[in-house]
C-alpha atoms as a PDB file:
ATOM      1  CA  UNK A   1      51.940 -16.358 -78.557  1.00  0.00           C
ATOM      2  CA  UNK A   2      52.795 -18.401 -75.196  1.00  0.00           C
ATOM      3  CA  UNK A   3      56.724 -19.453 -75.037  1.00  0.00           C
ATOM      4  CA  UNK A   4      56.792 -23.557 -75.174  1.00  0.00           C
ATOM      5  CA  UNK A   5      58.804 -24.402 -71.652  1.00  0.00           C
ATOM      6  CA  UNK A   6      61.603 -25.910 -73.658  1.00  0.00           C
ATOM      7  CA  UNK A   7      64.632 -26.577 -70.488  1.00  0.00           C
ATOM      8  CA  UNK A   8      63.261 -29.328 -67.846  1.00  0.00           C
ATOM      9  CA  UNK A   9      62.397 -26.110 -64.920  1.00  0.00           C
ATOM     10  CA  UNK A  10      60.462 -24.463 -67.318  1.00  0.00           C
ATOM     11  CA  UNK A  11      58.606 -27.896 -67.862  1.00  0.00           C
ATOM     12  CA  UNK A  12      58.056 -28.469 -63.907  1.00  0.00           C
ATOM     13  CA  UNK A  13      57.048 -24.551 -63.368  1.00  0.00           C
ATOM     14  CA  UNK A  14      54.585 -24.823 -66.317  1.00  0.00           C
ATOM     15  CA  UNK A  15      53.092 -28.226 -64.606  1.00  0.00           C
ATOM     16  CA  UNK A  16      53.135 -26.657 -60.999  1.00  0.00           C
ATOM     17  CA  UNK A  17      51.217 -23.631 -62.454  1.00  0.00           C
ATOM     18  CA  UNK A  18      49.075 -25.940 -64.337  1.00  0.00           C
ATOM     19  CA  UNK A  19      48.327 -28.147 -61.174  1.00  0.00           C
ATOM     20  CA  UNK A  20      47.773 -24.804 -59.383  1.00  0.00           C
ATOM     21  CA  UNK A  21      44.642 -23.798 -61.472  1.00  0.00           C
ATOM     22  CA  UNK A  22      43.214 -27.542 -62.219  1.00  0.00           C
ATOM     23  CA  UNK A  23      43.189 -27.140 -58.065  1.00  0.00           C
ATOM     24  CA  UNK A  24      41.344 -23.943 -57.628  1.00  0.00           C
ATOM     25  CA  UNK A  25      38.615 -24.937 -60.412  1.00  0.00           C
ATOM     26  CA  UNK A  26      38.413 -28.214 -58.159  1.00  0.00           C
ATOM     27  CA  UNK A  27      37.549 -26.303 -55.193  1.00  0.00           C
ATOM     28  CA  UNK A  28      35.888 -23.915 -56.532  1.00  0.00           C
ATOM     29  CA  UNK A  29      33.703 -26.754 -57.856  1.00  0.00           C
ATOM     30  CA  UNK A  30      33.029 -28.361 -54.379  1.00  0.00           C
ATOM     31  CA  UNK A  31      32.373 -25.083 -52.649  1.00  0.00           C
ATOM     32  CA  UNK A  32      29.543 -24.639 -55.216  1.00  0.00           C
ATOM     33  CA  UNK A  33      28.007 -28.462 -54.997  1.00  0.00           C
ATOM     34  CA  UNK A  34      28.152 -28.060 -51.899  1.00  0.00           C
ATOM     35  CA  UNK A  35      26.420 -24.411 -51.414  1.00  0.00           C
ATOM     36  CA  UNK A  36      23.917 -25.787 -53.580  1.00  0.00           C
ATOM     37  CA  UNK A  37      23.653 -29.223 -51.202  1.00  0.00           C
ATOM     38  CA  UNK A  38      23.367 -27.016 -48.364  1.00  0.00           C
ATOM     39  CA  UNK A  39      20.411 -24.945 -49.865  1.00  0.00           C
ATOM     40  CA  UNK A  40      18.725 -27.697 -51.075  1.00  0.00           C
ATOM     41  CA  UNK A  41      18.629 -29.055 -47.145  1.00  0.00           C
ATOM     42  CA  UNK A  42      18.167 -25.957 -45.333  1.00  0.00           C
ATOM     43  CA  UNK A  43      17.149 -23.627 -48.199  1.00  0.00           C
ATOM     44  CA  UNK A  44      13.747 -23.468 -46.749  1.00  0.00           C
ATOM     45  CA  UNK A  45      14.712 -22.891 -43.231  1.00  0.00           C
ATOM     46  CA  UNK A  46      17.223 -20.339 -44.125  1.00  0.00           C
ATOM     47  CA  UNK A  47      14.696 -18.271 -45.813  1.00  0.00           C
ATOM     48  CA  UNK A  48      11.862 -18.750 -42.934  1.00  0.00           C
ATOM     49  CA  UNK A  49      14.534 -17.641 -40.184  1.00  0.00           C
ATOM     50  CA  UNK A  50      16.031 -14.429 -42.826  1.00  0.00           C
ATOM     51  CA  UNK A  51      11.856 -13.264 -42.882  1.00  0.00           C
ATOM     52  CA  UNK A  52      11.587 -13.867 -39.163  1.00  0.00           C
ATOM     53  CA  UNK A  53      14.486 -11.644 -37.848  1.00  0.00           C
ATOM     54  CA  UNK A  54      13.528  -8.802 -40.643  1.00  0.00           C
ATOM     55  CA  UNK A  55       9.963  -9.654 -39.047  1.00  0.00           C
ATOM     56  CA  UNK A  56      11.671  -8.595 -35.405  1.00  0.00           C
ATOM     57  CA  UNK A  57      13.647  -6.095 -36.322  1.00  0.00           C
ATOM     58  CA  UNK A  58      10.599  -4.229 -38.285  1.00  0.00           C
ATOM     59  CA  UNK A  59       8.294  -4.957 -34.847  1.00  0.00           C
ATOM     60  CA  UNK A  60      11.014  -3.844 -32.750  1.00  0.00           C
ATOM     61  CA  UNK A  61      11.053  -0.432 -34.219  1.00  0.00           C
ATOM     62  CA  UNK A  62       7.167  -0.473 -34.714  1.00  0.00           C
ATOM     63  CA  UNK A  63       7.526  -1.089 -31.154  1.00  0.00           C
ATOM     64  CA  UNK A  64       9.041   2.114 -30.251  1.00  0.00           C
ATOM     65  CA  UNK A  65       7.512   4.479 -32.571  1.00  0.00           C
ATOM     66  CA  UNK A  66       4.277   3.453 -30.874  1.00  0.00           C
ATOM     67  CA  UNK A  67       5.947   3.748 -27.248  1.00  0.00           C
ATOM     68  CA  UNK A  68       7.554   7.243 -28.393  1.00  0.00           C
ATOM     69  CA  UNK A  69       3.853   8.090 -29.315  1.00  0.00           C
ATOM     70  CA  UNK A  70       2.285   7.081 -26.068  1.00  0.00           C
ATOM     71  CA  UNK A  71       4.580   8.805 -24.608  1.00  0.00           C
ATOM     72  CA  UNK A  72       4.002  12.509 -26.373  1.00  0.00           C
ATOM     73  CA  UNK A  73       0.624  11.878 -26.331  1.00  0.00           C
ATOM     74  CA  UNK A  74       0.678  10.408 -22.122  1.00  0.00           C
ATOM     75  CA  UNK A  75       2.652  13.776 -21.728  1.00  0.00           C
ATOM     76  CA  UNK A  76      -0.375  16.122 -23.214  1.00  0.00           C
ATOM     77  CA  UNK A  77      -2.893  14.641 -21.418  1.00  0.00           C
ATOM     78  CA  UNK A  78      -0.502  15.496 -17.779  1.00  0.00           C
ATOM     79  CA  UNK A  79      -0.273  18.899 -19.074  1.00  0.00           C
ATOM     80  CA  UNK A  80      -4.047  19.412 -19.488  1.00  0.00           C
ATOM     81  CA  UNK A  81      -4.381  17.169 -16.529  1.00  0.00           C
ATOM     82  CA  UNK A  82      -2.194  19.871 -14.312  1.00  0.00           C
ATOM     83  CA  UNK A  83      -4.050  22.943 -15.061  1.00  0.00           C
ATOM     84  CA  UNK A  84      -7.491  21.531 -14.826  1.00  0.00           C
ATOM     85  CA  UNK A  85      -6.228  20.182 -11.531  1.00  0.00           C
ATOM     86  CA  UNK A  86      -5.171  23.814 -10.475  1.00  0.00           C
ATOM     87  CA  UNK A  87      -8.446  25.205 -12.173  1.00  0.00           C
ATOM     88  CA  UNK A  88      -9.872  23.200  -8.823  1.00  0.00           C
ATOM     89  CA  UNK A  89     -11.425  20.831 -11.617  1.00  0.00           C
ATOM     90  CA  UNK A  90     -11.342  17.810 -10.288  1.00  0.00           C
ATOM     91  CA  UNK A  91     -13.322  15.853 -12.101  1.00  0.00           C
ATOM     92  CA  UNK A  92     -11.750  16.951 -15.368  1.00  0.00           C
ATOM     93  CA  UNK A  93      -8.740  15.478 -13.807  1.00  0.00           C
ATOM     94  CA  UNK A  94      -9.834  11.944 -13.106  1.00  0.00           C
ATOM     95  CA  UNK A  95     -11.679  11.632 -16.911  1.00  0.00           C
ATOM     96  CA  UNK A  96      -8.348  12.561 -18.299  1.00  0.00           C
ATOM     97  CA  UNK A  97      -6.181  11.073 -16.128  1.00  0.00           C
ATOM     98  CA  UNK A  98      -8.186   7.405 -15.360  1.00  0.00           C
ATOM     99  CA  UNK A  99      -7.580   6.459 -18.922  1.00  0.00           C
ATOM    100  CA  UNK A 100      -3.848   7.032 -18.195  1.00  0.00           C
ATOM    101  CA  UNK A 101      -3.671   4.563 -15.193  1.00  0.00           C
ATOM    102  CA  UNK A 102      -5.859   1.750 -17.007  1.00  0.00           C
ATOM    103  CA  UNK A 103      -3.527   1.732 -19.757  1.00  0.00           C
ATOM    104  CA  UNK A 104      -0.271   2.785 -19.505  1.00  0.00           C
ATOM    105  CA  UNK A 105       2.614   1.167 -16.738  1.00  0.00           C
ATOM    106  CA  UNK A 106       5.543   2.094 -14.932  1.00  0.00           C
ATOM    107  CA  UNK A 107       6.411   6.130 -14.533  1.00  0.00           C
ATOM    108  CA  UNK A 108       3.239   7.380 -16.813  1.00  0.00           C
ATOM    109  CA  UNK A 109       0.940   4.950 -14.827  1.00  0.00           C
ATOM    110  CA  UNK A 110       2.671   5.567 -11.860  1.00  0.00           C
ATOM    111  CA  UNK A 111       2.478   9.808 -12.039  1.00  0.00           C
ATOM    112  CA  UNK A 112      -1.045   9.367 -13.019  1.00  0.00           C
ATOM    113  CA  UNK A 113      -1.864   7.713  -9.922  1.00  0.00           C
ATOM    114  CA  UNK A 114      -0.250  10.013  -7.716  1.00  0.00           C
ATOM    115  CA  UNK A 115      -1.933  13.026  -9.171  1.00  0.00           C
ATOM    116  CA  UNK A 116      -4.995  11.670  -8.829  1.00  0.00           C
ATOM    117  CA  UNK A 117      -4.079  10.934  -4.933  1.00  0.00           C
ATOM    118  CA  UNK A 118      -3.305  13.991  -4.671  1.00  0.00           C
ATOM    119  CA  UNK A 119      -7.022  15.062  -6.022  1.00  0.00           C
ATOM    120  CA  UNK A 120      -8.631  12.387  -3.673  1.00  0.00           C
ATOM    121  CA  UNK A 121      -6.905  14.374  -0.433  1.00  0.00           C
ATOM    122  CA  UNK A 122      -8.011  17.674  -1.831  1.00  0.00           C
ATOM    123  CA  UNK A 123     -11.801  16.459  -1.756  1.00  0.00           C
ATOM    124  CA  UNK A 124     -10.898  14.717   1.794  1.00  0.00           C
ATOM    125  CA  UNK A 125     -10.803  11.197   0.954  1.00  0.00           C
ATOM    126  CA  UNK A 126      -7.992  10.383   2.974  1.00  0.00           C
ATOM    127  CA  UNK A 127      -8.108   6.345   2.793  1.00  0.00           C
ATOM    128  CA  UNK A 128      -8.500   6.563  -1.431  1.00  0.00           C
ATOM    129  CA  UNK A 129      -5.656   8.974  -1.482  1.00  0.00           C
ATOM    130  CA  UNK A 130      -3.660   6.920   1.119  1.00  0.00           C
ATOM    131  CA  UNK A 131      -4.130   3.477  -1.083  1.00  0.00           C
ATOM    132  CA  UNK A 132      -2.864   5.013  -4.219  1.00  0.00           C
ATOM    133  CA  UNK A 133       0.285   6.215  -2.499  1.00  0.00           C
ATOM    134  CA  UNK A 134       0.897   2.435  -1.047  1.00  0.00           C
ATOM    135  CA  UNK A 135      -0.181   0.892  -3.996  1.00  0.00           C
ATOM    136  CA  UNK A 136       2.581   3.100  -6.703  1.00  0.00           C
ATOM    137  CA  UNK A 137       5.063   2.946  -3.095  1.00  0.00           C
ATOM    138  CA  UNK A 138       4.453  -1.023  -3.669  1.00  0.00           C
ATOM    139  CA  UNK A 139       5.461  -1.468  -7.116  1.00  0.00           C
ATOM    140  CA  UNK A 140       8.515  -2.611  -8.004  1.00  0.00           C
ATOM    141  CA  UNK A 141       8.151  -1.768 -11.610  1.00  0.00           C
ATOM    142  CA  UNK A 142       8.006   1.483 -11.017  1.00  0.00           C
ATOM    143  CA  UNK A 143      11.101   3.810 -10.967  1.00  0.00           C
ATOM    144  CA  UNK A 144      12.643   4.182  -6.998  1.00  0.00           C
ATOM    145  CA  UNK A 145      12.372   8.017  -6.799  1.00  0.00           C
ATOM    146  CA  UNK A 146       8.300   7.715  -7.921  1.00  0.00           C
ATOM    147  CA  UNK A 147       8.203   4.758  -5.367  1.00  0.00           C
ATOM    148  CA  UNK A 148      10.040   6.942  -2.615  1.00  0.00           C
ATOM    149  CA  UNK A 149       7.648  10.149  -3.469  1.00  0.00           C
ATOM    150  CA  UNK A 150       4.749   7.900  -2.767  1.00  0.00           C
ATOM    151  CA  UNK A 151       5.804   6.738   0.257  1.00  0.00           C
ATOM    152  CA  UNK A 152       6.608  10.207   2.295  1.00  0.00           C
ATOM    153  CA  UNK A 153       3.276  11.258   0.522  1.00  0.00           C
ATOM    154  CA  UNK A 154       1.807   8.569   2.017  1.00  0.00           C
ATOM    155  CA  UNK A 155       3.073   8.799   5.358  1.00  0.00           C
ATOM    156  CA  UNK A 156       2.550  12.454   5.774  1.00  0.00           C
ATOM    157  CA  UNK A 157      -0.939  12.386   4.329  1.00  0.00           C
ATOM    158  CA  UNK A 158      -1.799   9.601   7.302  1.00  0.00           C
ATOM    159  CA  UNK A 159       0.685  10.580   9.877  1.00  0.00           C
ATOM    160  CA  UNK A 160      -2.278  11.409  12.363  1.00  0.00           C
ATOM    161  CA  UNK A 161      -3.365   7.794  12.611  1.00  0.00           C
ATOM    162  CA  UNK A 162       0.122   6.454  12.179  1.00  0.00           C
ATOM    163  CA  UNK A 163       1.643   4.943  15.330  1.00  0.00           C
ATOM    164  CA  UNK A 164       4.879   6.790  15.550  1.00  0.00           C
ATOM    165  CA  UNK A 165       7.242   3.484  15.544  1.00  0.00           C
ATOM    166  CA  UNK A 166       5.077   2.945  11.852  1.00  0.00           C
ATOM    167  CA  UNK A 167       6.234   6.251  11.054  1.00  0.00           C
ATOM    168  CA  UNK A 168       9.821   5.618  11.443  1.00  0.00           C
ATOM    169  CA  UNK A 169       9.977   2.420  10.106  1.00  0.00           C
ATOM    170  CA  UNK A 170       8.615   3.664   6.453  1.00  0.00           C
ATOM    171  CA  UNK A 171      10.424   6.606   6.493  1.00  0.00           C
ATOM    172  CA  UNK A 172      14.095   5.379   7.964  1.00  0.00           C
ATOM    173  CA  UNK A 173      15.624   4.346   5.010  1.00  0.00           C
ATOM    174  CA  UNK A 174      14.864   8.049   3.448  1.00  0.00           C
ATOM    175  CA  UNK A 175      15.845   9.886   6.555  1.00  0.00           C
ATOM    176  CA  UNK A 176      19.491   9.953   5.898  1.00  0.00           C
ATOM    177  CA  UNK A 177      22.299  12.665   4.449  1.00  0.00           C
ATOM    178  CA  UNK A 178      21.754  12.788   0.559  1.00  0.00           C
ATOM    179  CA  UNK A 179      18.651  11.541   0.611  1.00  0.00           C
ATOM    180  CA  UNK A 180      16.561  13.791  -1.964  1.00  0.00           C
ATOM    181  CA  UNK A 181      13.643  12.830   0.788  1.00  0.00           C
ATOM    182  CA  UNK A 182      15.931  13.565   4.003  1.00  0.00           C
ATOM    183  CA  UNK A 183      14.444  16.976   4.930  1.00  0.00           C
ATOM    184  CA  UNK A 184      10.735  15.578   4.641  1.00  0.00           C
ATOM    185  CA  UNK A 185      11.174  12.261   5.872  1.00  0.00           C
ATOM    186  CA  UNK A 186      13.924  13.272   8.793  1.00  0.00           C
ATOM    187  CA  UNK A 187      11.513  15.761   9.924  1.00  0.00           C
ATOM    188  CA  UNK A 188       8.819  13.392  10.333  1.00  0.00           C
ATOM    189  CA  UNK A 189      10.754  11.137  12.089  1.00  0.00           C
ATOM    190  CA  UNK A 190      12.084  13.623  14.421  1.00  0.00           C
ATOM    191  CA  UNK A 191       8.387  14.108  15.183  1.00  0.00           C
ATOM    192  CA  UNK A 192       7.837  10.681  15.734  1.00  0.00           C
ATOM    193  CA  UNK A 193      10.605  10.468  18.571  1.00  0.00           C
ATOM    194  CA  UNK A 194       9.515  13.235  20.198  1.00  0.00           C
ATOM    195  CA  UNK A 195       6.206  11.435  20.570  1.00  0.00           C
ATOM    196  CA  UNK A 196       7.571   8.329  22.009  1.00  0.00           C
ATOM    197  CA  UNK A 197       9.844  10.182  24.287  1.00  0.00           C
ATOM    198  CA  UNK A 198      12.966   9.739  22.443  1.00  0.00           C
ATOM    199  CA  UNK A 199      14.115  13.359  22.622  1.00  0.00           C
ATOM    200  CA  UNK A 200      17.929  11.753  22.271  1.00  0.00           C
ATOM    201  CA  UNK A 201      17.422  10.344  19.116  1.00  0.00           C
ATOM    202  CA  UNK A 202      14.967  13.455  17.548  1.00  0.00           C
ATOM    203  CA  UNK A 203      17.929  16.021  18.326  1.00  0.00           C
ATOM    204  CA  UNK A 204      20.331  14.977  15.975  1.00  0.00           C
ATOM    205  CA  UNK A 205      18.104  14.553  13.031  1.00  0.00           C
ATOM    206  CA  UNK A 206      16.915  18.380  13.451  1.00  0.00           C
ATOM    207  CA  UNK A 207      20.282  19.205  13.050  1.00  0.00           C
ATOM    208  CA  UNK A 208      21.493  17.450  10.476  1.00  0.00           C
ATOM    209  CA  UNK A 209      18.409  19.183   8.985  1.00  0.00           C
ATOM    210  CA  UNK A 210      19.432  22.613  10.000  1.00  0.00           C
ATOM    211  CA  UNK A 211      22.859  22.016   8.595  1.00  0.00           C
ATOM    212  CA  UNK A 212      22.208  21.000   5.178  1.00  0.00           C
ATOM    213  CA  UNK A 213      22.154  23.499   2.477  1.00  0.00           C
ATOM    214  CA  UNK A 214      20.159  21.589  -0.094  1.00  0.00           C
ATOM    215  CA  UNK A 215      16.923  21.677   2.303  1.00  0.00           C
ATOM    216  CA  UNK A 216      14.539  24.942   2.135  1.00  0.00           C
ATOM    217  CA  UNK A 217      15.451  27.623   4.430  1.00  0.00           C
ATOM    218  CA  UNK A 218      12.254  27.546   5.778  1.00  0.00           C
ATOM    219  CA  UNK A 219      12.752  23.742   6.695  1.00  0.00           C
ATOM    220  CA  UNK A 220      16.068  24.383   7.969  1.00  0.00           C
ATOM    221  CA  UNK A 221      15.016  26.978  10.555  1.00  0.00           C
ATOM    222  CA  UNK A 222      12.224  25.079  11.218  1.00  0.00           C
ATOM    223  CA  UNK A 223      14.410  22.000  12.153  1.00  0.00           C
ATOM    224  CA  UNK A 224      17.306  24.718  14.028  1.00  0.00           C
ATOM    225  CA  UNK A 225      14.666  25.599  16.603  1.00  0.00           C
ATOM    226  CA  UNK A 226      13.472  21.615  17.066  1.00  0.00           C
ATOM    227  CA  UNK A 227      16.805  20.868  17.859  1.00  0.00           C
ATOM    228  CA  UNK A 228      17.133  24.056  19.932  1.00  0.00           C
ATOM    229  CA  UNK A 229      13.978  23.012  22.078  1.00  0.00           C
ATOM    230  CA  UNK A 230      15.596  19.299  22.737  1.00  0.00           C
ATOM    231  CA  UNK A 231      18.730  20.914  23.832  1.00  0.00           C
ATOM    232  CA  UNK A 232      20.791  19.919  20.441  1.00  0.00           C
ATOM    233  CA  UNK A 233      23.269  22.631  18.794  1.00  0.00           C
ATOM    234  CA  UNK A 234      22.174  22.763  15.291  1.00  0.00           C
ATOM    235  CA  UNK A 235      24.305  26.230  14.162  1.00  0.00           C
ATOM    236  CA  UNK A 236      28.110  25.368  13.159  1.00  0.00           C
ATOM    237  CA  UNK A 237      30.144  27.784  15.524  1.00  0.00           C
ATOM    238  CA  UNK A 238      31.417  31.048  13.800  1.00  0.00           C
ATOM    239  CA  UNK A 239      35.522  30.978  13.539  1.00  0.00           C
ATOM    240  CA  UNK A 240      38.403  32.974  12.511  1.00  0.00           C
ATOM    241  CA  UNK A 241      40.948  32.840  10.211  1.00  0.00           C
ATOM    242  CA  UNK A 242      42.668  29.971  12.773  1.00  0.00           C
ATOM    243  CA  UNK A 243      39.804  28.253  12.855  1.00  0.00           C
ATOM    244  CA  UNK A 244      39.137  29.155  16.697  1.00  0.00           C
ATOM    245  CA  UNK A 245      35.819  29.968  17.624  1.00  0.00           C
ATOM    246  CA  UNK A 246      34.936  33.934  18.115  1.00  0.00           C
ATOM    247  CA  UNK A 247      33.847  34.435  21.253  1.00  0.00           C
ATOM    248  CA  UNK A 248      30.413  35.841  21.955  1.00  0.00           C
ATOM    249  CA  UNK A 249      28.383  34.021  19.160  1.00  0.00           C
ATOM    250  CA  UNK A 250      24.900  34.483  19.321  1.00  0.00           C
ATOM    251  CA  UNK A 251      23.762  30.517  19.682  1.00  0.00           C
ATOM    252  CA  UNK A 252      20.452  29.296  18.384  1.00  0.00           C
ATOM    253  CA  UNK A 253      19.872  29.093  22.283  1.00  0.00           C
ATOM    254  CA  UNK A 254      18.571  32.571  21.861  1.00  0.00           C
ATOM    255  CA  UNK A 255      15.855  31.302  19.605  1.00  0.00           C
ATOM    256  CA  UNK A 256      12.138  31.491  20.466  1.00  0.00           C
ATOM    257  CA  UNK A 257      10.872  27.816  20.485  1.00  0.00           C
ATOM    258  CA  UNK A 258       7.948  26.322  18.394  1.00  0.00           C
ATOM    259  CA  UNK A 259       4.676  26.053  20.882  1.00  0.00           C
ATOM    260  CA  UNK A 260       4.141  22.549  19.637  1.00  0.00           C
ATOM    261  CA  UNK A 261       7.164  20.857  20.161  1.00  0.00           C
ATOM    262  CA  UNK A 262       7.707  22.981  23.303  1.00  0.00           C
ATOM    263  CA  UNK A 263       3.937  21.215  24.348  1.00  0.00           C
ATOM    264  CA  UNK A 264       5.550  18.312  23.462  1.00  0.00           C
ATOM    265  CA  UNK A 265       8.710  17.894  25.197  1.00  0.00           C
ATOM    266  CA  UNK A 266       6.827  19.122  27.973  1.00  0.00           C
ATOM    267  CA  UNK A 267       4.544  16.907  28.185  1.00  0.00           C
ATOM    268  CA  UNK A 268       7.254  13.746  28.240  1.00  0.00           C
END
């Protein structure tokens, strides 16, 4: 049985405590009227925007389950794609493949239409082949190292009816150290300067060619002798343990030049 307060602080604690709850069963009275004013206003918008986000988040994952299974499926069709194309059937390639580059964009659409490029040179139709490469080269929505691939394809495919200043001019941004494209590109721009007499500038390149380890060996001594033939050292000197250069060392001097450069240089 509750204790009756019976001194005057036991009266003003029992009143505080009293005071206490009548104010919590106040609130909590207002906080529901007016959760229940709120949903009668925006009840109906409430709901509508609760069933639009589930709406997005369901679409957003329908979304990539259906990208995931273009992809697989995209991937399959590069894979039959690749050995029909090395099969020499070409026209197996283009029925698989033209489905690809109608439908899907950026890398899939992209890889499609280099392959098939690559099918239009092997049957010697240079300007189809040549307008693919420009046109994946062109688009900015599709990844840089596709873009870059298309250009040097490009350029390399047409280089015989290129003016050599074109040359360089599509291929200078690639031709430099750490480029993946360096070796390619630097090589055909080396070319191009020796055509327009600009044996100063095609020197270096070979050699910066000759000197990197991440390009082909066969490119590298390729690019040791084009440097050789415009009078460019492209062989680091051998050393000792002071660092002083041996004396003797065989220099790339000694090595037989390419006929067609030789023609070349001659010629300027």
């Amino acid at each position: 049985m509750a204790l009756i307060p019976t001194t005057p602080n036991d009266k003003a604690a029992a009143a505080k405590a009293q005071g206490q709850i009548f104010q919590r069963e106040v609130d909590d009275a207002m906080r529901q009227d007016r959760m229940e004013d709120f949903f009668k206003r925006y009840g109906v918008a409430v709901a509508v925007l609760v069933v639009a986000i589930l709406a997005a988040i369901g679409g957003f994952f329908f979304w990539k389950h259906e990208q995931t299974k273009a992809r697989d499926a995209n991937a399959e069709v590069f894979v039959q794609a690749l050995d029909s194309l090395q099969a020499g059937n070409f026209d197996d390639v283009k029925k698989k493949l033209g489905p690809v580059v109608d439908k899907a964009d950026g890398a899939s659409g992209a890889s499609a239409k280099l392959l098939l490029a690559d099918v239009a040179l092997k049957q010697n139709r240079l300007a189809d082949a040549v307008k693919m490469y420009d046109a994946v080269a062109a688009d900015t929505g599709v990844p840089q190292p596709l873009r870059d691939l298309a250009t040097v394809r490009s350029v390399a495919a047409n280089y015989d009816t290129l003016k050599p200043q074109a040359v360089v001019d599509r291929l200078k941004p690639l031709a430099q150290p750490g480029n993946p494209w360096f070796g390619a590109a630097g090589e055909m721009i080396g070319a191009a300067y020796v055509a327009q007499g600009k044996k100063d500038l095609a020197g270096p390149i070979f050699a910066e060619i000759a000197k990197d380890e991440t390009q082909p060996d066969s490119l590298r001594n390729r690019a040791r002798q084009l440097a050789s033939v415009l009078g460019v050292d492209a062989v680091d000197p051998v050393v000792d343990a002071d660092g002083k250069p041996l004396p003797n060392t065989p220099t790339v001097s000694a090595m037989p030049a390419p006929a067609a450069v030789s023609s070349a240089a001659a010629a300027q």
